[in-house]
Protein backbone atom coordinates (compact mmCIF):
# COMPACT_ATOMS: atom_id res chain seq x y z
CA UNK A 1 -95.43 23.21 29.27
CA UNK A 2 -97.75 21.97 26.47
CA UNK A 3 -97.37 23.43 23.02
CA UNK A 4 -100.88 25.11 22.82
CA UNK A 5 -99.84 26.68 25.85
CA UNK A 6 -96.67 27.86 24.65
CA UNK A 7 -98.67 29.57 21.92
CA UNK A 8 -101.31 31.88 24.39
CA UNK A 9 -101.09 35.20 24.38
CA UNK A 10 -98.57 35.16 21.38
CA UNK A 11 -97.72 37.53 18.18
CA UNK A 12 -97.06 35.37 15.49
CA UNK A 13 -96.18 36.37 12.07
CA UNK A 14 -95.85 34.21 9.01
CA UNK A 15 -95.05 34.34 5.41
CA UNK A 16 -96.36 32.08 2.68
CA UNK A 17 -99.59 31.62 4.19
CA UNK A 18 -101.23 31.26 1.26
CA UNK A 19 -98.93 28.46 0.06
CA UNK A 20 -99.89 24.43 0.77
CA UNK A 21 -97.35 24.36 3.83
CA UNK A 22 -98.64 28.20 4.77
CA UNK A 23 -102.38 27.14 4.92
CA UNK A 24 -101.72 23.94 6.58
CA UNK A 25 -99.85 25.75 9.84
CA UNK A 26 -102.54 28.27 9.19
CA UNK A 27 -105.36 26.05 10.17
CA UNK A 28 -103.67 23.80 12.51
CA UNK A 29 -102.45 26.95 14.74
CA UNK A 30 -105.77 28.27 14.43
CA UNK A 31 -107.66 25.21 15.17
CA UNK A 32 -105.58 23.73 18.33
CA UNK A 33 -103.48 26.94 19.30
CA UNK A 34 -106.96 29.12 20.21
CA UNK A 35 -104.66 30.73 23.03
CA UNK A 36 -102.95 32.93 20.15
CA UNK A 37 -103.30 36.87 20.11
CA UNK A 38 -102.54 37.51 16.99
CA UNK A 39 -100.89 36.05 13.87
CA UNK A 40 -100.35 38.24 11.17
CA UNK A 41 -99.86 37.24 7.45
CA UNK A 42 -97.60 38.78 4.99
CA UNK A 43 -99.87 39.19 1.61
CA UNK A 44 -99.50 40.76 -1.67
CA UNK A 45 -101.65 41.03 -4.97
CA UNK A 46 -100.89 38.21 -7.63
CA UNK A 47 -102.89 37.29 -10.75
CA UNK A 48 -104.75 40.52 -11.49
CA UNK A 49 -106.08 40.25 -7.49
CA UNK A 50 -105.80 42.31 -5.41
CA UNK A 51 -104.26 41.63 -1.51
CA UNK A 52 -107.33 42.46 -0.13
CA UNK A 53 -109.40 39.77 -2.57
CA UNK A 54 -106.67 37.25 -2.09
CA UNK A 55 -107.07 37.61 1.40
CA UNK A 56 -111.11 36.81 1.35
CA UNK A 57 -110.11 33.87 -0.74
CA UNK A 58 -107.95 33.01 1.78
CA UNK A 59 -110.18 32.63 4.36
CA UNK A 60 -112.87 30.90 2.30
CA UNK A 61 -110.29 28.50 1.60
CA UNK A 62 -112.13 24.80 1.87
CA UNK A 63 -108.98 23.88 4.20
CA UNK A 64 -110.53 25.80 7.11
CA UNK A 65 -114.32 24.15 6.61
CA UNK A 66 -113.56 22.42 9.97
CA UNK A 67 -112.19 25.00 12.14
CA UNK A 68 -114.54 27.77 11.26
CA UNK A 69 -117.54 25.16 12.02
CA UNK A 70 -115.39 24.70 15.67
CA UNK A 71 -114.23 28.23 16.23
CA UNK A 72 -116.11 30.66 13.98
CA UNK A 73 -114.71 34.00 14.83
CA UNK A 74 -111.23 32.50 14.58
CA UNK A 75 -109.97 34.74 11.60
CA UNK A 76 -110.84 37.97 14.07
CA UNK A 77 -107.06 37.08 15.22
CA UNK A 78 -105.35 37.03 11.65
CA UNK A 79 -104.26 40.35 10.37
CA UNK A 80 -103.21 40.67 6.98
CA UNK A 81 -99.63 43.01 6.36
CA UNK A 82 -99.59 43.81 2.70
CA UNK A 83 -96.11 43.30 0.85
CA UNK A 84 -94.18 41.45 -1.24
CA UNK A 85 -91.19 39.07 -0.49
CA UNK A 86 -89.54 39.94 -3.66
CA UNK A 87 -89.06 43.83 -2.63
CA UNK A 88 -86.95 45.80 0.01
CA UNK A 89 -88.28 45.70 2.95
CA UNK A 90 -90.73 42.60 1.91
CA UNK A 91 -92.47 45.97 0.71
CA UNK A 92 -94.19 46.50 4.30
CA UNK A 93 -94.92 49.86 4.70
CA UNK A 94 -93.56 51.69 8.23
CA UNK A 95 -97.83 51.60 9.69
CA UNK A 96 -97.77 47.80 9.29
CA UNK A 97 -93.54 47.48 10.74
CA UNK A 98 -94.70 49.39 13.80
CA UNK A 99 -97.65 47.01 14.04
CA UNK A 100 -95.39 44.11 14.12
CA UNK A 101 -93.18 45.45 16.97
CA UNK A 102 -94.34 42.49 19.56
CA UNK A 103 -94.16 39.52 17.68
CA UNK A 104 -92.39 37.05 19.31
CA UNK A 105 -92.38 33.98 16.81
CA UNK A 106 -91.73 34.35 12.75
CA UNK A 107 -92.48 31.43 10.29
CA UNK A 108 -91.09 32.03 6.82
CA UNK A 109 -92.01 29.45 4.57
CA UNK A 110 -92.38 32.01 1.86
CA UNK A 111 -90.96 30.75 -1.41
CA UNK A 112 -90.72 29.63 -5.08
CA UNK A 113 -91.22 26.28 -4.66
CA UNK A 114 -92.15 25.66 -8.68
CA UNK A 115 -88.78 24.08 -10.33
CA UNK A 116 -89.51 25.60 -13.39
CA UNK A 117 -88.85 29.37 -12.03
CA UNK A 118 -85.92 31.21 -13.13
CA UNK A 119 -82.97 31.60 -11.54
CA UNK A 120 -83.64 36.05 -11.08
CA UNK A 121 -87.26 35.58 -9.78
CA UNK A 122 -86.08 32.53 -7.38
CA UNK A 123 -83.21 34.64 -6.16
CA UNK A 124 -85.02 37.71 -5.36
CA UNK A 125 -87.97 35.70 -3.57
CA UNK A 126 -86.11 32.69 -2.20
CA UNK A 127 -82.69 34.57 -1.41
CA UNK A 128 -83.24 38.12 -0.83
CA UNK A 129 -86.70 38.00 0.81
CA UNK A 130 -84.95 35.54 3.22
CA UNK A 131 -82.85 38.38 3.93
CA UNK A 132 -84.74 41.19 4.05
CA UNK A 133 -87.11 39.51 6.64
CA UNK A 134 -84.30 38.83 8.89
CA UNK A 135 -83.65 42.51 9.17
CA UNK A 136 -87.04 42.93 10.40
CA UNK A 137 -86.27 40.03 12.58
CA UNK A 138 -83.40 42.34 14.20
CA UNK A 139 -85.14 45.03 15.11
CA UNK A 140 -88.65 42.91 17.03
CA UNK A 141 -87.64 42.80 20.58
CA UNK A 142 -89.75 40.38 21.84
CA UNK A 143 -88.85 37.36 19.02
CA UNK A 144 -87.84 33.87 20.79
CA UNK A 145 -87.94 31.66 17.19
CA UNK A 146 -87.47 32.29 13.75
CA UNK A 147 -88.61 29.34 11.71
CA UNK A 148 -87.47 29.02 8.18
CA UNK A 149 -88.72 26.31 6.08
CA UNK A 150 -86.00 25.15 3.54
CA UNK A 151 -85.90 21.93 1.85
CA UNK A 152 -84.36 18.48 2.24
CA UNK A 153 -82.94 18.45 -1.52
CA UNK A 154 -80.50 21.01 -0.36
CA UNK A 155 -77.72 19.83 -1.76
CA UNK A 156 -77.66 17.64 -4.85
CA UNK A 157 -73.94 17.11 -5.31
CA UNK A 158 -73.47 14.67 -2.92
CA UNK A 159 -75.12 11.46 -1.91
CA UNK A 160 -75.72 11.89 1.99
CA UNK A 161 -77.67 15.30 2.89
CA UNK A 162 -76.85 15.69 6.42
CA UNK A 163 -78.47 18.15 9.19
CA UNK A 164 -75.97 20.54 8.55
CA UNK A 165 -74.90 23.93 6.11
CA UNK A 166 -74.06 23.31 3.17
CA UNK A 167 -71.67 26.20 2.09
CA UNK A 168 -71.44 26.95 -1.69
CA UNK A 169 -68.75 28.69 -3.45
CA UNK A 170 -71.37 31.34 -4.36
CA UNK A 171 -71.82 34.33 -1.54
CA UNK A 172 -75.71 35.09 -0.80
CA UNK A 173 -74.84 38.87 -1.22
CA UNK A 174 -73.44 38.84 -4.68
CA UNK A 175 -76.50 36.68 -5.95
CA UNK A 176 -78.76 39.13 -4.98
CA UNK A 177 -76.67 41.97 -6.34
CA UNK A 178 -76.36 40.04 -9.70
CA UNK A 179 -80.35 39.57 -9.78
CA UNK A 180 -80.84 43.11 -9.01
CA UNK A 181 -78.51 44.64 -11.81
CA UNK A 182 -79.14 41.55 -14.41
CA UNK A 183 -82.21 40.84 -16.29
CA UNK A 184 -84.19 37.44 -16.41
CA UNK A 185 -83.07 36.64 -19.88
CA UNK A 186 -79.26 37.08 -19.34
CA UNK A 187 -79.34 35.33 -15.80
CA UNK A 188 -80.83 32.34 -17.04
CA UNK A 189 -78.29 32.21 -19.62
CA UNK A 190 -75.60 31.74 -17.40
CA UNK A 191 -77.83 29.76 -14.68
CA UNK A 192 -76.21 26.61 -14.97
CA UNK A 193 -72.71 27.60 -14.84
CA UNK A 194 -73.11 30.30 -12.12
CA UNK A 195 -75.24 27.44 -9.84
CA UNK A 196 -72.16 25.05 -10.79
CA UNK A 197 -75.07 22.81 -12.53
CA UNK A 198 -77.74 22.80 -9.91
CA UNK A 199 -80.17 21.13 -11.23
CA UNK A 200 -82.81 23.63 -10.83
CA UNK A 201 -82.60 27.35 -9.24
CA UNK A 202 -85.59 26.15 -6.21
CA UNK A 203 -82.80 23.95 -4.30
CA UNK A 204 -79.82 26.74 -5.79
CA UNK A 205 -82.00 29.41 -3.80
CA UNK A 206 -82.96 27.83 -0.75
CA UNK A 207 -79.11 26.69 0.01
CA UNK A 208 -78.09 30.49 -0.18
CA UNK A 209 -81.15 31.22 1.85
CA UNK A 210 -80.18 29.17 4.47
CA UNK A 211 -76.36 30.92 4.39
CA UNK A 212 -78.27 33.78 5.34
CA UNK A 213 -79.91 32.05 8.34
CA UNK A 214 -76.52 30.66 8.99
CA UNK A 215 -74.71 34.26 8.91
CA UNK A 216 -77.22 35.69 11.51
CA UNK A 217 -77.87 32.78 13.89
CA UNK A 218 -75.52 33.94 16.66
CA UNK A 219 -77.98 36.97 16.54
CA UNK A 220 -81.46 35.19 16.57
CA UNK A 221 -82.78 32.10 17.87
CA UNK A 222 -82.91 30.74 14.35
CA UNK A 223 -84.30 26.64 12.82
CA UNK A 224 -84.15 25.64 9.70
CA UNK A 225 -86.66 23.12 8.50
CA UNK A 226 -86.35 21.09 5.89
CA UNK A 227 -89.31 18.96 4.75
CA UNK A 228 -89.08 16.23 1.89
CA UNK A 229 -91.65 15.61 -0.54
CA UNK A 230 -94.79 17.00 1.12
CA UNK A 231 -97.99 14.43 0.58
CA UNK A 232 -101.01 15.06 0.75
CA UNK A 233 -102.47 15.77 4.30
CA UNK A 234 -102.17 12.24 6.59
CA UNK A 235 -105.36 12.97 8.73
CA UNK A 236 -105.53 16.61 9.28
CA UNK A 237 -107.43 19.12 8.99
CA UNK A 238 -108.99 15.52 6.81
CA UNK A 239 -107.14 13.18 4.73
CA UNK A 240 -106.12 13.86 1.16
CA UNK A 241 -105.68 17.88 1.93
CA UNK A 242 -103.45 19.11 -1.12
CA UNK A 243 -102.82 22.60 -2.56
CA UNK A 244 -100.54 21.69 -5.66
CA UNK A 245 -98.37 18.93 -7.62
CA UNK A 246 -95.10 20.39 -7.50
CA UNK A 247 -92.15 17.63 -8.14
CA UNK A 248 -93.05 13.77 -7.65
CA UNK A 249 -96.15 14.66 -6.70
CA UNK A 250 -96.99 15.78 -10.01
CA UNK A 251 -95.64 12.81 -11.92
CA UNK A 252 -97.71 10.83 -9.85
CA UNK A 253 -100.90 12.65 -10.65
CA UNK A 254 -100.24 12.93 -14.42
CA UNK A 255 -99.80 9.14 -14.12
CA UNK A 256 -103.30 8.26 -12.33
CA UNK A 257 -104.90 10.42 -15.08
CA UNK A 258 -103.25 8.61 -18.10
CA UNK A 259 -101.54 12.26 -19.17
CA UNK A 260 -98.08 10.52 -19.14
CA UNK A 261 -98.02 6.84 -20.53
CA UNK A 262 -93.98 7.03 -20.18
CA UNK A 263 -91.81 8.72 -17.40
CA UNK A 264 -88.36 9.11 -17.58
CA UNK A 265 -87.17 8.22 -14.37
CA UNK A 266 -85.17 5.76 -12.19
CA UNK A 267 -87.85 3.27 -10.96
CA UNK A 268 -85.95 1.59 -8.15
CA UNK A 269 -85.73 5.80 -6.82
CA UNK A 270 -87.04 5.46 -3.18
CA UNK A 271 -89.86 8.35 -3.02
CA UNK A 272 -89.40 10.34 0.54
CA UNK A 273 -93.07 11.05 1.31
CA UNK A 274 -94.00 12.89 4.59
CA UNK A 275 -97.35 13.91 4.80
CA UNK A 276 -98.31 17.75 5.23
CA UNK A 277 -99.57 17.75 8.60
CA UNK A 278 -96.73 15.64 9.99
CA UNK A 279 -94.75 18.70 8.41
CA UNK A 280 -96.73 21.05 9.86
CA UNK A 281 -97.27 19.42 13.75
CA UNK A 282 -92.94 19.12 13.38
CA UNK A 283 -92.53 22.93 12.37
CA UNK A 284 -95.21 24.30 15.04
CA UNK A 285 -93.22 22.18 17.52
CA UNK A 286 -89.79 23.14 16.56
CA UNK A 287 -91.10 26.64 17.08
CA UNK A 288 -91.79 25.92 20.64
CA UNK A 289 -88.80 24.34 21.42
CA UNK A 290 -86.47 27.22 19.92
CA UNK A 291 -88.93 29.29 22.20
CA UNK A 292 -88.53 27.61 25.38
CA UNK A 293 -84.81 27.58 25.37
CA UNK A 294 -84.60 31.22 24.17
CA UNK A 295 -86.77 31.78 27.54
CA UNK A 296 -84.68 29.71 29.68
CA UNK A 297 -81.57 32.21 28.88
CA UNK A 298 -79.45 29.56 29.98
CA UNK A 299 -79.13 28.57 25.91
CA UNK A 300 -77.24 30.52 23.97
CA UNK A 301 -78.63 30.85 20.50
CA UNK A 302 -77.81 27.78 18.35
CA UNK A 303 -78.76 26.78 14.92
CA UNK A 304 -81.16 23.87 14.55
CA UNK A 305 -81.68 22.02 11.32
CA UNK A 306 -84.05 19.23 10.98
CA UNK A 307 -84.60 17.37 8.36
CA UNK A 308 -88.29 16.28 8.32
CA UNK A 309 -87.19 13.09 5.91
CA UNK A 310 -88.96 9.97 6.38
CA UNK A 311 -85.57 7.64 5.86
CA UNK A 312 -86.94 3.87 6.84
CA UNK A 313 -90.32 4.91 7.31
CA UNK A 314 -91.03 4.89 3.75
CA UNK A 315 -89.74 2.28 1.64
CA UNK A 316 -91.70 2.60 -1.42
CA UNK A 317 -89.97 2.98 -4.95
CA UNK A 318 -91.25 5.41 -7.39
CA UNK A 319 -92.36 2.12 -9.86
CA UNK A 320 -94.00 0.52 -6.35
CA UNK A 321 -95.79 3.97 -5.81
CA UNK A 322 -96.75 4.53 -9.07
CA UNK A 323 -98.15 1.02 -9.53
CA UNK A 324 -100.14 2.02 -6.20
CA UNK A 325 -101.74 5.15 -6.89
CA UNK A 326 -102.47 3.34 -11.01
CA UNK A 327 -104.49 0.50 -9.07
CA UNK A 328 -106.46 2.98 -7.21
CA UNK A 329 -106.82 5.36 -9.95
CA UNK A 330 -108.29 2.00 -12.10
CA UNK A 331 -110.65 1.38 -9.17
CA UNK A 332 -111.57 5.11 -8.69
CA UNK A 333 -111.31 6.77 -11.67
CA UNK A 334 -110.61 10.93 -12.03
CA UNK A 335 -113.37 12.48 -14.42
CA UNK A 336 -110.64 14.42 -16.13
CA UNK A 337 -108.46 11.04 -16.59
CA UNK A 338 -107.86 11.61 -20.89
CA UNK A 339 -106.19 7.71 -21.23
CA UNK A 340 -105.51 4.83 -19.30
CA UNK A 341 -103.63 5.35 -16.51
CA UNK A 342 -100.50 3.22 -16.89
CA UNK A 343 -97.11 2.20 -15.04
CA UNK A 344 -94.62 2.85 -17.90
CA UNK A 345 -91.30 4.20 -16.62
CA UNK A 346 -88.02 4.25 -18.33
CA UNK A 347 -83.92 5.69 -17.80
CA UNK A 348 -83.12 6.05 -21.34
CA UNK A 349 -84.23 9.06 -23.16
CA UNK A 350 -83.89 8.41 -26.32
CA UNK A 351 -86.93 5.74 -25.38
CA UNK A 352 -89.02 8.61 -23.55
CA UNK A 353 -88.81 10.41 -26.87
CA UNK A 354 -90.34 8.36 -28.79
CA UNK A 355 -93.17 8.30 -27.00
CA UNK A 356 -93.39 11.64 -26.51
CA UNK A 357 -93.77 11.98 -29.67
CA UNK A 358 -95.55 8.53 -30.93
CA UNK A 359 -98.36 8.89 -27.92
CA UNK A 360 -97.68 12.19 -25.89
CA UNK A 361 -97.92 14.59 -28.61
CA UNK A 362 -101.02 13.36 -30.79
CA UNK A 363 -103.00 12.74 -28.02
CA UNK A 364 -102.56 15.94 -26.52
CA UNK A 365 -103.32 17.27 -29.90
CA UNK A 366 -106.21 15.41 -30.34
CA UNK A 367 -107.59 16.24 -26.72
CA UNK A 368 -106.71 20.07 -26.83
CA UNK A 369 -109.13 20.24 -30.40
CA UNK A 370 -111.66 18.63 -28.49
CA UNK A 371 -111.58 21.16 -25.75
CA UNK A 372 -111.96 24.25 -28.59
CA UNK A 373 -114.45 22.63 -30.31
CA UNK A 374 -116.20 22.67 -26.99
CA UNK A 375 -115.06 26.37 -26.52
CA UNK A 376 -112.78 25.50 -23.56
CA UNK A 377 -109.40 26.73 -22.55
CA UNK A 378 -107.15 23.79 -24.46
CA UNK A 379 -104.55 22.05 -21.69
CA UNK A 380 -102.98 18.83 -22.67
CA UNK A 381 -100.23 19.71 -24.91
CA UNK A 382 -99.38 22.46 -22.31
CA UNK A 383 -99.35 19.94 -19.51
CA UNK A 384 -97.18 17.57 -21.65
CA UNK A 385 -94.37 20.12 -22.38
CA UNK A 386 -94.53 20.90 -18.32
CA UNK A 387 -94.25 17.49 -17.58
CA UNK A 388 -91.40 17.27 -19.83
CA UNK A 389 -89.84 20.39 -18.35
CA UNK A 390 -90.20 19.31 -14.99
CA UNK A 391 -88.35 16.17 -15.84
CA UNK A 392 -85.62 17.81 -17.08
CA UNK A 393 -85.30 20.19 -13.79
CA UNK A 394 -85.82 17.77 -11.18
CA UNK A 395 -82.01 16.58 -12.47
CA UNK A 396 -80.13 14.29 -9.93
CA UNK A 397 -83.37 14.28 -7.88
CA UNK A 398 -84.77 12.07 -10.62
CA UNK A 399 -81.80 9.32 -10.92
CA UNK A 400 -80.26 8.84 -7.86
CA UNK A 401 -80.96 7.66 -4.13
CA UNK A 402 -80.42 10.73 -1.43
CA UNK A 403 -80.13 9.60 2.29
CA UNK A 404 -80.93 12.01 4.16
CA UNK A 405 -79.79 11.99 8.28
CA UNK A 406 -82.77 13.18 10.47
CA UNK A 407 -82.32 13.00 13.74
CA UNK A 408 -83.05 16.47 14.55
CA UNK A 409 -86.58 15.12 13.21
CA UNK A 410 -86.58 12.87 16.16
CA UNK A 411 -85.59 15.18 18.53
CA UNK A 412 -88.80 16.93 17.60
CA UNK A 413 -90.82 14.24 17.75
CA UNK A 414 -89.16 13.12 21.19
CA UNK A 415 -89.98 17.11 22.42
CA UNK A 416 -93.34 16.67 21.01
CA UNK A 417 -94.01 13.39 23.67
CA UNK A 418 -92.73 15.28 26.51
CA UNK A 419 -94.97 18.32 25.64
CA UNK A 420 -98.05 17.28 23.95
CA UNK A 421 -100.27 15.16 26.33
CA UNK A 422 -103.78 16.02 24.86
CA UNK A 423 -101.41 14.47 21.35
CA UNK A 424 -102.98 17.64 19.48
CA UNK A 425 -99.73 17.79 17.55
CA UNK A 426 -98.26 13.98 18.12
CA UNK A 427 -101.48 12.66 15.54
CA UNK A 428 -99.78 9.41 14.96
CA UNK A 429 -96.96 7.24 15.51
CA UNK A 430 -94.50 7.58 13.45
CA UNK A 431 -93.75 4.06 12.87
CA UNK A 432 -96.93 3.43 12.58
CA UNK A 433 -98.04 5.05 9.77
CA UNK A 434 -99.82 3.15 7.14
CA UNK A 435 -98.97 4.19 4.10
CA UNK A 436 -102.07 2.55 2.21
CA UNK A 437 -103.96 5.40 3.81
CA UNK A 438 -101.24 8.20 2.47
CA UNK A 439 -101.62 6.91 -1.30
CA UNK A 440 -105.43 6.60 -1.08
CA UNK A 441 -105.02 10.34 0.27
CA UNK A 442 -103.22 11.58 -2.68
CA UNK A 443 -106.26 9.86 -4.74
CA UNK A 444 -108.87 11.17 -2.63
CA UNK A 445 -106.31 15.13 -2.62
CA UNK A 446 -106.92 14.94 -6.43
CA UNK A 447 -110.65 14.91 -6.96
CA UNK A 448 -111.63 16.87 -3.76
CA UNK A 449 -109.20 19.33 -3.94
CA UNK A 450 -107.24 19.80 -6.97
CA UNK A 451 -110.28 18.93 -9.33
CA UNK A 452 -113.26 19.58 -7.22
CA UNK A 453 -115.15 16.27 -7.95
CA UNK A 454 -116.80 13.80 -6.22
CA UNK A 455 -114.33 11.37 -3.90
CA UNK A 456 -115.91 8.59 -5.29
CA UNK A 457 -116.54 7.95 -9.67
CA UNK A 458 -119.89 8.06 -10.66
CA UNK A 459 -120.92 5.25 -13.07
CA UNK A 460 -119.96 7.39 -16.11
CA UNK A 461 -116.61 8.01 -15.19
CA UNK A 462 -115.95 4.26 -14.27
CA UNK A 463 -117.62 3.48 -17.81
CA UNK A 464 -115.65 5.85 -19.54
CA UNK A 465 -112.47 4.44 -18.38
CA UNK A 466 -113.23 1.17 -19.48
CA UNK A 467 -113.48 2.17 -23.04
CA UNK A 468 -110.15 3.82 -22.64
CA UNK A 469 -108.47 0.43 -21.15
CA UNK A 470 -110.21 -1.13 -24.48
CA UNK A 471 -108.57 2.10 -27.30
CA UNK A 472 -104.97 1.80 -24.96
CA UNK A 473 -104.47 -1.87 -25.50
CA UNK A 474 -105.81 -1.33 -29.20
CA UNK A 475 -103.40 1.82 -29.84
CA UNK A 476 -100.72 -0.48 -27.98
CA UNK A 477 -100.87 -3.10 -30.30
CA UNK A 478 -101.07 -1.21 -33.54
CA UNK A 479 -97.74 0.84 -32.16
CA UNK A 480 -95.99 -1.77 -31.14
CA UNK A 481 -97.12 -3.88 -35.03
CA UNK A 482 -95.85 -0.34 -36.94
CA UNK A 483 -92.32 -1.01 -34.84
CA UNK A 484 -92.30 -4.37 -35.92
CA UNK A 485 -92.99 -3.99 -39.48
CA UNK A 486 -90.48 -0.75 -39.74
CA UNK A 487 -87.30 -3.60 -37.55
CA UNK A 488 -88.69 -6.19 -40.05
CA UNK A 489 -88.35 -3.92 -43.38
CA UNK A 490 -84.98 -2.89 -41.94
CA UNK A 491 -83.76 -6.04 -41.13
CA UNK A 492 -84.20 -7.62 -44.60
CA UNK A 493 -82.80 -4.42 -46.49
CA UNK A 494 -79.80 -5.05 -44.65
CA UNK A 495 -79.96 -8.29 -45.14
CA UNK A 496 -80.36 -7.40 -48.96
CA UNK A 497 -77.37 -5.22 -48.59
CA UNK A 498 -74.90 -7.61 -47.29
C-alpha cells in the first residue's frame, strides 16, 4: 500500500501544529495526503491572541503558499480543538473529546523546545501533557499509531545515544506532582540537582516523556521519534523553510549577522543537521508503518524508536559550518547584519569573556541607542545575553561528540522504498544529499522567513557591509594594539620589580 493511501479516509489529530516541525507535517499531509478526512489540531491562546486568531494566522501561514495555490479548499478538513497541553485533560472540553472519538492516528510533537524554559513550565508541557494525551489515547477506539516526537539529545550523560529508553532515576509521576505543588522560583532552584545536572530541562523533560510512552506501549501502538538538529527545509514545501533558531541553529544565524564575533564552543563538534522535511517525510512514514502492522493483528504492539540522526551523512564541524554559512553571508548579506560576520570560536571562557565584554557589550549598546533614537523596540543587548544564555544551557551538547545509532532511521527509509512509488515522501537520496544546498537554505530560511527580506541583497545592503568589513578590521586592530600596550606595560613593571 502507498503511504497517501494509507492516509484516505483517516482521522488524524496532532499537537504542536503551530510549531516548525507541526507546520511542516501540516502542509506536507495536506499537500500529498489529499485522501485525509479530517485532521484536527490541538490550539490554545498565547501572546494576548486568542485560539481562534492564532488559528487564522495559522492558516495564512506563508508555509502553505503552495498547497493552497494546488488544493485551495484544503483547510475545509482541519478542525481546530481548543486546549492547552499544560492543563488536565490538555484542557479539551467533553464537545471537542466526543468529536475526537474516531481518530485513528495521533502526532504529538507538542513541546518546549526553547532551552532556556524552566524546569516547572517544561515539566508540565513536555512531561505531563505527554501524559495526559495518552489518556485520551486510551479511550479512541479506532487509534493504530501514536507518534511522539522526542529528541535525539536524550541523554547527555553518556557518549553513544542508542535507539533505546533511557531510564532515569527520577519517576515521570513524581515530577509532575513536584511541578504541580512547587512554584517556578523554588523548582528552578533545585533544577540542577533534581535533573542530576542535565544540562537544560528541554532534554530533562523529553526523557521522562518518553518513560511515559514507554510505561503504556504494551497498551498502544506507540513510536518515538527523535529528530537531531532540524535545518531548514531541504526542498519542501521550498528550500530554506524555517520557523525559529532554537540551539545551533541560532549560533549559526547570530554568526552570519555579525551579532556574535566570539562563540564559545568546541569547533571540531560535528553539527547533526537533518533537514525539516526529511524529518517530516520520516515521521509521516513511521506513522504508516506503526499503522499497517497494528492492522495486520499479527504484531503485537512494540515500541519503535528512531533516531532521525544523520551519523556519516553529515560530516561538517561546527568551525567548517560556520565558515560556510560566513562565506555566504559575505556574498549575500542580511539587511539586519549589525557587524561583520566572522568565524571566531573559542573553548576557554575566560577568552569568551572578554569579548563579551570588549566587543559584545558596547556594540550592543551602541546599536540598541540607535534603535531608540529611531523610536524602535531596542534588541541587541537582549540578543547578546540570550546568546550567552543559550551557551550556557546547551551544556555537554556544546563540547562533546554524541554518536547517535539510527538504524530504525533506515528502516524507515527502507519502508518508505517499498511504499512510496510516486517518491512523494522519498524526496531525495539520502546519500545523496548535497549539503551546499542545505547551508545556502539556512541563508536563504533567514531573509525569507525569519526576516522577511528579499533572498537576494540589494546594492545597499552589499555596500553597507563593506564599510563594516572596513570599521571590524579597524576596531580589530586598535583592540588587539590596547592588549599589546596593557602585556607590554605589564611586562616591564615586572621586569622593574624583579
Amino acid at each position: 500500500m502507498e503511504i497517501s493511501e494509507f492516509y484516505n479516509d483517516r482521522e488524524i489529530f496532532i499537537t504542536g501544529g503551530t510549531g516548525f516541525l507541526g507546520k511542516s507535517l501540516f502542509e506536507k499531509l495536506l499537500r500529498d495526503c489529499p485522501g485525509i478526512k479530517t485532521i484536527y489540531m490541538l490550539i490554545r491562546p498565547k501572546r494576548g491572541k486568542t485560539a481562534l486568531e492564532r488559528l487564522e494566522d495559522f492558516k495564512n501561514d506563508v508555509v502553505f503558499d503552495r498547497v493552497r495555490r494546488e488544493r485551495p479548499n484544503i483547510f475545509e478538513k482541519v478542525v481546530p480543538i481548543f486546549g492547552d497541553c499544560q492543563h488536565l485533560g490538555l484542557g479539551i472540553s467533553q464537545e471537542d473529546l466526543e468529536r475526537l472519538k474516531n481518530v485513528s492516528i495521533i502526532f504529538h510533537e507538542a513541546a518546549f523546545v526553547r532551552f532556556d524554559n524552566d524546569l516547572r513550565s517544561s515539566i508540565l508541557m513536555n512531561t505531563q501533557g505527554t501524559f495526559e494525551l495518552v489518556k485520551i489515547a486510551q479511550s479512541l477506539k479506532q487509534l493504530i499509531a501514536f507518534v511522539h516526537c522526542s529528541t535525539a539529545y536524550i541523554y547527555p550523560l553518556g557518549k553513544v545515544i542508542e535507539e533505546k529508553i533511557y531510564q532515569l532515576p527520577n519517576d515521570w509521576r513524581k515530577a509532575i506532582q513536584i511541578a504541580e505543588t512547587c512554584d517556578a522560583e523554588t523548582l528552578e532552584a533545585l533544577r540542577l540537582k533534581y535533573t542530576n545536572f542535565y544540562p537544560n530541562a528541554y532534554s530533562f523533560t523529553k526523557n521522562l516523556a518518553e518513560q511515559i510512552i514507554a510505561d503504556h506501549s504494551h497498551l498502544l501502538p506507540m513510536t518515538i521519534v527523535r529528530p537531531a538538529v532540524v535545518a531548514p527545509a531541504y526542498l519542501e514545501p521550498e528550500p530554506g523553510y524555517v520557523e525559529n533558531l532554537n540551539g545551533p541553529m541560532g549560533i549559526l544565524a547570530v554568526k552570519s549577522m555579525g551579532v556574535s564575533q566570539m562563540t564559545y564552543i568546541n569547533p571540531d563538534l560535528i553539527l547533526s543537521l537533518i533537514s525539516v522535511d526529511i524529518v517530516t517525510c520520516l515521521t509521516i512514514a513511521s506513522a504508516c508503518r506503526s499503522g499497517l502492522e497494528t492492522l495486520s493483528k499479527n504484531v503485537p504492539h512494540n515500541l519503535h524508536i528512531q533516531s532521525f540522526a544523520p551519523g556519516d551523512l553529515f560530516k561538517y564541524t561546527i568551525k567548517q559550518s560556520i565558515h560556510k554559512i560566513v562565506v555566504l553571508a559575505r556574498d549575500n548579506p542580511i539587511e539586519n547584519t549589525v557587524w561583520a560576520p566572522a568565524t571566531r570560536l573559542t573553548t576557554s571562557m575566560y577568552w569568551y569573556l572578554i569579548w563579551v565584554f570588549l566587543f559584545h557589550i558596547p556594540m550592543g549598546i551602541f546599536y540598541d541607542t540607535l534603535l531608540l533614537l529611531q523610536k524602535k523596540e531596542p534588541m541587541l543587548l537582549k540578543t547578546t545575553r540570550r546568546m550567552i544564555y543559550t551557551i550556557r544551557t546547551l551544556g555537554r551538547f556544546s563540547k562533546k561528540y554524541f554518536e547517535m545509532k539510527n538504524d530504525g532511521m533506515w528502516e524507515v527509509f527502507n519502508f518508505m522504498l517499498q511504499h512510496d512509488e510516486k517518491r512523494r515522501f522519498y524526496i531525495v537520496e539520502p546519500t545523496k544529499i548535497d549539503h551546499d544546498i542545505v547551508f545556502r537554505g539556512l541563508l536563504r530560511g533567514l531573509k525569507r522567513f525569519i526576516f522577511k527580506e528579499p533572498v537576494e541583497a540589494t546594492s545597499e545592503t552589499r555596500q553597507r557591509l563593506k564599510i563594516l568589513i572596513i570599521l571590524d578590521k579597524i576596531v580589530t586592530f586598535l583592540l588587539f594594539f590596547i592588549v599589546l600596550k596593557f602585556a607590554w606595560k605589564w611586562t616591564m613593571s615586572l621586569a622593574g620589580v624583579i
